[in-house]
PDB file of N, CA and C in Angstrom:
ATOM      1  N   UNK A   1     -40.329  80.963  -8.291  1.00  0.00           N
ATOM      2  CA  UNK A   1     -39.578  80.151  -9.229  1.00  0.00           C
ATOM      3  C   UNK A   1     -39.540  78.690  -8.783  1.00  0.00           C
ATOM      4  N   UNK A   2     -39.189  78.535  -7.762  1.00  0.00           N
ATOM      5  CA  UNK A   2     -39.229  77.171  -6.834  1.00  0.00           C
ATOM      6  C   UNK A   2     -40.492  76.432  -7.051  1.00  0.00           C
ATOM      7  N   UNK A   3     -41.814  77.060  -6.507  1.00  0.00           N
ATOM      8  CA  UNK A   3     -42.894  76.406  -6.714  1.00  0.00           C
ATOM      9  C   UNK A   3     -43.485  76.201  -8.039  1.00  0.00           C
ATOM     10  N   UNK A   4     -43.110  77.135  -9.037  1.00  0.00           N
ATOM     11  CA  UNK A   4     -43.073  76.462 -10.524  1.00  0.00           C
ATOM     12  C   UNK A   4     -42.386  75.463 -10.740  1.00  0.00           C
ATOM     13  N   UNK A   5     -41.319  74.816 -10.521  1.00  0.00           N
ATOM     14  CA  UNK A   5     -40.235  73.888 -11.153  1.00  0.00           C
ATOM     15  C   UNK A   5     -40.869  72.700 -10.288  1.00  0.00           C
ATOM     16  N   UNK A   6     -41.462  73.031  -8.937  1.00  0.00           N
ATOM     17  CA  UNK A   6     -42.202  71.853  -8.285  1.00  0.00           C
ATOM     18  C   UNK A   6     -43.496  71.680  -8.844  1.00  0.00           C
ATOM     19  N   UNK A   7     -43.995  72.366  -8.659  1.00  0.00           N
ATOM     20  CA  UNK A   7     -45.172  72.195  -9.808  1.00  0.00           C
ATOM     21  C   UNK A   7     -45.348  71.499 -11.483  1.00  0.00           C
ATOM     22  N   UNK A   8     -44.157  71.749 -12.081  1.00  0.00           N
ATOM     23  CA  UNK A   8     -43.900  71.186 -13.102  1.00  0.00           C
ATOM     24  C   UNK A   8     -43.568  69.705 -12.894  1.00  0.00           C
ATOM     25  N   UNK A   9     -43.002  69.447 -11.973  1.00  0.00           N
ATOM     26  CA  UNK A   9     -42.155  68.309 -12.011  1.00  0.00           C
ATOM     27  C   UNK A   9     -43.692  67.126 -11.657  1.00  0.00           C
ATOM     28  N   UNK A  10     -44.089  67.702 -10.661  1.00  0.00           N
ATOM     29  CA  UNK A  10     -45.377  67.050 -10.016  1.00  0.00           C
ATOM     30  C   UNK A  10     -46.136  66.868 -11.625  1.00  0.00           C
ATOM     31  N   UNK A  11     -46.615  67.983 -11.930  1.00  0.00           N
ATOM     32  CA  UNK A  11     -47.356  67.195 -13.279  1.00  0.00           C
ATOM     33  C   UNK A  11     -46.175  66.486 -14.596  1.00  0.00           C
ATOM     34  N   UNK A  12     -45.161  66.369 -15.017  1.00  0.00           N
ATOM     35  CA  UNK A  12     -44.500  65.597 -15.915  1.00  0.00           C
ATOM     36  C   UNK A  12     -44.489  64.323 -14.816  1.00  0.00           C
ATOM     37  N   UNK A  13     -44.611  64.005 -13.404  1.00  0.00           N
ATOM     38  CA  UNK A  13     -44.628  62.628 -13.090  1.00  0.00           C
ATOM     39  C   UNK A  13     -46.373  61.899 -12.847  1.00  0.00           C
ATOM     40  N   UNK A  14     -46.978  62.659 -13.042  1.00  0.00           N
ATOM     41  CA  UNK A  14     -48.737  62.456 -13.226  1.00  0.00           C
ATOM     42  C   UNK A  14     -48.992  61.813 -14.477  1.00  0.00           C
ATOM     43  N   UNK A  15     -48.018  62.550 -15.370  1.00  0.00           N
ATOM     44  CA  UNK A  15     -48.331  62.072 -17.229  1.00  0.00           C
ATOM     45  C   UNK A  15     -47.974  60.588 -17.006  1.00  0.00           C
ATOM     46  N   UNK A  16     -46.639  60.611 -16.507  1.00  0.00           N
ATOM     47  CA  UNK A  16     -45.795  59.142 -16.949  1.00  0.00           C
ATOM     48  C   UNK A  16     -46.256  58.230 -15.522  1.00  0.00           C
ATOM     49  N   UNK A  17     -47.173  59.108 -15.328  1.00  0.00           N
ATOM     50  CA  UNK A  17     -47.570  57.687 -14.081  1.00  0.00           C
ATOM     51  C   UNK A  17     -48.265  56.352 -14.900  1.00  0.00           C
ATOM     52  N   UNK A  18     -47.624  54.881 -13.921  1.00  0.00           N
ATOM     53  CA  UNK A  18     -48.242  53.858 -14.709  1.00  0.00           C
ATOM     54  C   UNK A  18     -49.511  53.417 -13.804  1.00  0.00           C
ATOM     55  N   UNK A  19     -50.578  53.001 -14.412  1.00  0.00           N
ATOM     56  CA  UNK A  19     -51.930  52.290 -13.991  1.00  0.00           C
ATOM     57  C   UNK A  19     -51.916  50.981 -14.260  1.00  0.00           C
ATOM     58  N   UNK A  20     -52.553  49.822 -13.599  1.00  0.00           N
ATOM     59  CA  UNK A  20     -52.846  48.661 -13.639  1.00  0.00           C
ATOM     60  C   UNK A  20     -51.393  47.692 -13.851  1.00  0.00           C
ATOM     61  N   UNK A  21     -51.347  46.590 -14.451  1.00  0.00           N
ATOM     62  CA  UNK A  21     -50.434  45.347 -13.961  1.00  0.00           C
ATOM     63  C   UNK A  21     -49.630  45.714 -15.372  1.00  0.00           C
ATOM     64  N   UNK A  22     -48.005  45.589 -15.811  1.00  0.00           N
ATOM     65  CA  UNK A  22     -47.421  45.256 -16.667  1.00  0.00           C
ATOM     66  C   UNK A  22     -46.861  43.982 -16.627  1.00  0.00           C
ATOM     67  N   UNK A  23     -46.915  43.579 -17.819  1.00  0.00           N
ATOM     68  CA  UNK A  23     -46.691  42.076 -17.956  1.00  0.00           C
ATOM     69  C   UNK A  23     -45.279  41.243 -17.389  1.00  0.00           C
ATOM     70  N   UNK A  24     -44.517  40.557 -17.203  1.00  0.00           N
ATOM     71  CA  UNK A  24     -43.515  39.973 -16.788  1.00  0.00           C
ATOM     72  C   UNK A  24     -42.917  38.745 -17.145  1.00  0.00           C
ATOM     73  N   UNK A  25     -41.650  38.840 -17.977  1.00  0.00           N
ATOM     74  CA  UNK A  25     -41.470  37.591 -18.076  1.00  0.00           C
ATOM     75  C   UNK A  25     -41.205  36.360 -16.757  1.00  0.00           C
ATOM     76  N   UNK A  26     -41.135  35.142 -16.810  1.00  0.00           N
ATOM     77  CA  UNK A  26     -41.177  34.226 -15.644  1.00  0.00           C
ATOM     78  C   UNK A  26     -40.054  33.852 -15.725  1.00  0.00           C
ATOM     79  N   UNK A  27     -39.654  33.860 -16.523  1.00  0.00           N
ATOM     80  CA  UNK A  27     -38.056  32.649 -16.943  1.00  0.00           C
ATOM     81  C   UNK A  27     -38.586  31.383 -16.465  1.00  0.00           C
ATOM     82  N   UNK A  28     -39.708  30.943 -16.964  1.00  0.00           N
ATOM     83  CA  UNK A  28     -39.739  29.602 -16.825  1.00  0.00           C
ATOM     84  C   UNK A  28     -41.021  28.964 -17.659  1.00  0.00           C
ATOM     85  N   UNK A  29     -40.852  27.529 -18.100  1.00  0.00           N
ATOM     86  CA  UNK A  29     -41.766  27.529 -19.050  1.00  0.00           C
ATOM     87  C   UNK A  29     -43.052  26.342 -18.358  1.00  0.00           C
ATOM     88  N   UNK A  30     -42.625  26.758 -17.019  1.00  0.00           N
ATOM     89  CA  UNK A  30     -43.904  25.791 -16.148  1.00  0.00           C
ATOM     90  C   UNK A  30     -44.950  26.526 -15.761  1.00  0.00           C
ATOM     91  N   UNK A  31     -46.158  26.146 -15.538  1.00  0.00           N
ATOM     92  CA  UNK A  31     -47.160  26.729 -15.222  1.00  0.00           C
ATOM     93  C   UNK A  31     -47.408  27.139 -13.519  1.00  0.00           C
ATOM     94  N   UNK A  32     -47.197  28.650 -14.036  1.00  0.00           N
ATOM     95  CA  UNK A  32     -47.402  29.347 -12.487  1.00  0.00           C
ATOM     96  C   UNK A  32     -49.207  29.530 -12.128  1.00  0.00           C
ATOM     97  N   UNK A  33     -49.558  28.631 -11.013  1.00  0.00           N
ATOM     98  CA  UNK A  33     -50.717  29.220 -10.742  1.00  0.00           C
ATOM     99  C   UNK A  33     -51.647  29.928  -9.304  1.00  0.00           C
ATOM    100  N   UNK A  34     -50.654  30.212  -8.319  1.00  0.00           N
ATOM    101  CA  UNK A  34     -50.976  30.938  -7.034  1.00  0.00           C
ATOM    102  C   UNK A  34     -50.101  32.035  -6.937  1.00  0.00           C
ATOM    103  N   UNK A  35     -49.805  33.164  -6.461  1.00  0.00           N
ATOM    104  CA  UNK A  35     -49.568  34.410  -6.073  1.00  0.00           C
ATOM    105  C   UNK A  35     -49.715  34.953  -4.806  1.00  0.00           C
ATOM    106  N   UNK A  36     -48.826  35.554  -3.988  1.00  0.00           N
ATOM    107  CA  UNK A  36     -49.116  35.737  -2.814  1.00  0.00           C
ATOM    108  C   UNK A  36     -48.097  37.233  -2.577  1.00  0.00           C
ATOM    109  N   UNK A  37     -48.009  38.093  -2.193  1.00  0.00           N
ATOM    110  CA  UNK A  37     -47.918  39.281  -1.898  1.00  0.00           C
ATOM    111  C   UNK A  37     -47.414  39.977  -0.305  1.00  0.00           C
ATOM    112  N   UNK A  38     -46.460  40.026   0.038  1.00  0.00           N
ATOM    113  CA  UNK A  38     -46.312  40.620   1.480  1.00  0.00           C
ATOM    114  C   UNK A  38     -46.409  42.327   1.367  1.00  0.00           C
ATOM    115  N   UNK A  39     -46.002  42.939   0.247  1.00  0.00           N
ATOM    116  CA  UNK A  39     -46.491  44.129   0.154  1.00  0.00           C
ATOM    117  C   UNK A  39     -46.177  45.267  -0.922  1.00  0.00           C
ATOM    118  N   UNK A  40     -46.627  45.902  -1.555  1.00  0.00           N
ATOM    119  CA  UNK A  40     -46.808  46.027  -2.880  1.00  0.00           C
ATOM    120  C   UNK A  40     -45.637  46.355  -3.753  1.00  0.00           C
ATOM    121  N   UNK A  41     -44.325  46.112  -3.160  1.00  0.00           N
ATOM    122  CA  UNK A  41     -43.057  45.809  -3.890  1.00  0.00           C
ATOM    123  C   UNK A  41     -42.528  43.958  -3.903  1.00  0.00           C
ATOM    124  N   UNK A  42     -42.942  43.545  -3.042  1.00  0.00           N
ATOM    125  CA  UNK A  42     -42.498  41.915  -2.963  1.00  0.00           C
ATOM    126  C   UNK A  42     -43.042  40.750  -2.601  1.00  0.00           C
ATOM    127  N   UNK A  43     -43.219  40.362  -3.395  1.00  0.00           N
ATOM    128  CA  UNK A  43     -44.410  38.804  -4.001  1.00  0.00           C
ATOM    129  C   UNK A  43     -43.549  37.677  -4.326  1.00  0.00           C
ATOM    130  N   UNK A  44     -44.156  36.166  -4.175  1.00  0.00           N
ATOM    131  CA  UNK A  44     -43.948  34.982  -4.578  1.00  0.00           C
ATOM    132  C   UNK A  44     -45.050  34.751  -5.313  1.00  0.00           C
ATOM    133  N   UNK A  45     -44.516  34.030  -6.432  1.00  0.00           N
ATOM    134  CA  UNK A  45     -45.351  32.919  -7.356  1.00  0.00           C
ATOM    135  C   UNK A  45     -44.833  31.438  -7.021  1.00  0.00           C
ATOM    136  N   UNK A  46     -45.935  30.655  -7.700  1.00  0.00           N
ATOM    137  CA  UNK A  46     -45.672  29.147  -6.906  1.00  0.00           C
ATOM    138  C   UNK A  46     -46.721  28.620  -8.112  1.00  0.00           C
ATOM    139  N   UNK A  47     -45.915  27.615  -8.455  1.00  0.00           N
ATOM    140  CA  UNK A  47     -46.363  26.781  -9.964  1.00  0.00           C
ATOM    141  C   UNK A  47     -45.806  25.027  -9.794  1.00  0.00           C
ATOM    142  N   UNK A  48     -46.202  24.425 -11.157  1.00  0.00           N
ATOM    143  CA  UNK A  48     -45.654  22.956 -10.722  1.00  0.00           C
ATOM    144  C   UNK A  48     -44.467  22.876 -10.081  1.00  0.00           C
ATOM    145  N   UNK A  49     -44.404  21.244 -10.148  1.00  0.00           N
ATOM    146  CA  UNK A  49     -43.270  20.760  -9.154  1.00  0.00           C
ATOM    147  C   UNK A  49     -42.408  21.384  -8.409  1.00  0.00           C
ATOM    148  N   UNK A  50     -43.425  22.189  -7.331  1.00  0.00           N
ATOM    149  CA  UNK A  50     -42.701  22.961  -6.393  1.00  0.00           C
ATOM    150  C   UNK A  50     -42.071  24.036  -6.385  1.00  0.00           C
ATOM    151  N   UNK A  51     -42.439  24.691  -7.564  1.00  0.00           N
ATOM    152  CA  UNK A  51     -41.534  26.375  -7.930  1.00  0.00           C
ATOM    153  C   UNK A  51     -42.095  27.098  -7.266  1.00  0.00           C
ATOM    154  N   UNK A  52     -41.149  28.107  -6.655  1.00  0.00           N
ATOM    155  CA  UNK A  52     -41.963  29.212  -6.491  1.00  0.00           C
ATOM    156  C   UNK A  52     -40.651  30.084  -6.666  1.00  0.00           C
TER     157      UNK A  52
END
């Protein structure tokens, strides 16, 4: 019974798995153009006059 309900669960989170980039708003209407990444939960962007 156990390894069914794990089994299930494992494939209903396979379906709703997400692939590739979803979009993001910036809250800002300056142009962001470098990206930098320490690790795949937390990133800086860096755009004009000194935003990041």
């Amino acid at each position: 019974m156990f390894f069914s309900l794990f089994l299930l669960f494992q494939l209903y989170e396979n379906v709703n798995a997400q692939t590739g980039w979803v979009q993001q708003n910036s809250g800002t209407s300056l142009n962001l153009f470098s990206i930098r990444f320490l690790n795949e939960n937390t990133g800086w962007a860096a755009g004009d006059s000194g935003l990041i």
